[in-house]
C-alpha atoms as a PDB file:
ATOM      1  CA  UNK A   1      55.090 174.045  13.341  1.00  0.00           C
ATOM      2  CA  UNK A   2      53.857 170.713  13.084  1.00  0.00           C
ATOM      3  CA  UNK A   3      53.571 168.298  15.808  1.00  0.00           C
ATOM      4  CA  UNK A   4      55.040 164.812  14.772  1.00  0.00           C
ATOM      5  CA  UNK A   5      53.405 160.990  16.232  1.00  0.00           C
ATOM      6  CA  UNK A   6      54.981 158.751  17.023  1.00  0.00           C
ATOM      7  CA  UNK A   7      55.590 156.572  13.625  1.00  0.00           C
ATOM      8  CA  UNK A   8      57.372 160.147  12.007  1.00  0.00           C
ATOM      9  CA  UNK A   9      59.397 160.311  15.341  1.00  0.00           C
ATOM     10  CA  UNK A  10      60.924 157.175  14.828  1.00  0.00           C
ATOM     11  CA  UNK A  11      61.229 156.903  11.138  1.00  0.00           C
ATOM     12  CA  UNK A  12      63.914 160.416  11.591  1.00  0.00           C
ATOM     13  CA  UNK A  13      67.329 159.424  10.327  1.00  0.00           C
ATOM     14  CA  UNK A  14      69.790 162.388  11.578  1.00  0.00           C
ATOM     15  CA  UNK A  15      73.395 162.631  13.405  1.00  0.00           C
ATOM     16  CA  UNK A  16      77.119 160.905  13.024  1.00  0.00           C
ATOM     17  CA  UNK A  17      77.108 157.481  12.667  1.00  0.00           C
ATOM     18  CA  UNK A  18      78.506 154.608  14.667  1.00  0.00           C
ATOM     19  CA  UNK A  19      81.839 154.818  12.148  1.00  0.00           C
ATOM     20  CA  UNK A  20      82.552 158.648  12.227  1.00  0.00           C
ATOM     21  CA  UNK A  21      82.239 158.561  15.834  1.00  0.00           C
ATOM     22  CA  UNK A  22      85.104 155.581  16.709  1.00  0.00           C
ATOM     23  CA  UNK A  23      87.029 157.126  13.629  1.00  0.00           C
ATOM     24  CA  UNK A  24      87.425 160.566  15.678  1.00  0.00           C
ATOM     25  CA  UNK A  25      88.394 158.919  18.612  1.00  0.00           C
ATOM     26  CA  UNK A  26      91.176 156.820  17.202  1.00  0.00           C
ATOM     27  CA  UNK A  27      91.875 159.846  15.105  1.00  0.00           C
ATOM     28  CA  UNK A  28      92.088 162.383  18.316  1.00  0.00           C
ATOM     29  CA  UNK A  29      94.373 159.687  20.295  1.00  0.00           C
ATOM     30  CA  UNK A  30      96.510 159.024  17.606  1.00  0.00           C
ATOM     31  CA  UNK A  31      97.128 162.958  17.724  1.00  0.00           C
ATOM     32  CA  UNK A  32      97.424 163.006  21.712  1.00  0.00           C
ATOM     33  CA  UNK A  33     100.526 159.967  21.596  1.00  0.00           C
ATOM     34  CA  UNK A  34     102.181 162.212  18.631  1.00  0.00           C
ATOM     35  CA  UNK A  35     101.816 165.247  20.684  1.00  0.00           C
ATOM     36  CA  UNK A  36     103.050 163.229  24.089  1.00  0.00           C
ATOM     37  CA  UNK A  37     105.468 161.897  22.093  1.00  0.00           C
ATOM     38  CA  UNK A  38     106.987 165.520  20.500  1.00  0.00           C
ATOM     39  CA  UNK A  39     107.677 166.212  23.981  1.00  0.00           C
ATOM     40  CA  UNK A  40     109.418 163.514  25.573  1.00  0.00           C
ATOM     41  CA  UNK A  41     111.267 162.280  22.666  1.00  0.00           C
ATOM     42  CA  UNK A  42     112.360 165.443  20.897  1.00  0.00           C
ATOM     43  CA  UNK A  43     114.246 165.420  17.471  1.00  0.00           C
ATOM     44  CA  UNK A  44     116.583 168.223  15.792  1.00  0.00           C
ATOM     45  CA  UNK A  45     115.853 169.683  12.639  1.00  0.00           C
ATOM     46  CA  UNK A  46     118.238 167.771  10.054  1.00  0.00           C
END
């Protein structure tokens, strides 16, 4: 294994970015008020 200094370190471009991250937020509340609202606001099947 090689040991990388400090220039290498920083120059490493890896994980989710700013976008994906906020996008899977809104997207996992958006599902959480669907869900919440399923339950108190129930509809019959037509």
């Amino acid at each position: 294994m090689e040991k990388l200094n400090e220039k290498q370190l920083k120059s490493i471009k890896a994980g989710a970015g700013a976008g994906w991250i906020i996008a899977g937020i809104v997207a996992g509340i958006t599902f959480l008020i669907g869900v919440i609202d399923g339950y108190t606001r129930p509809f019959n099947c037509r």
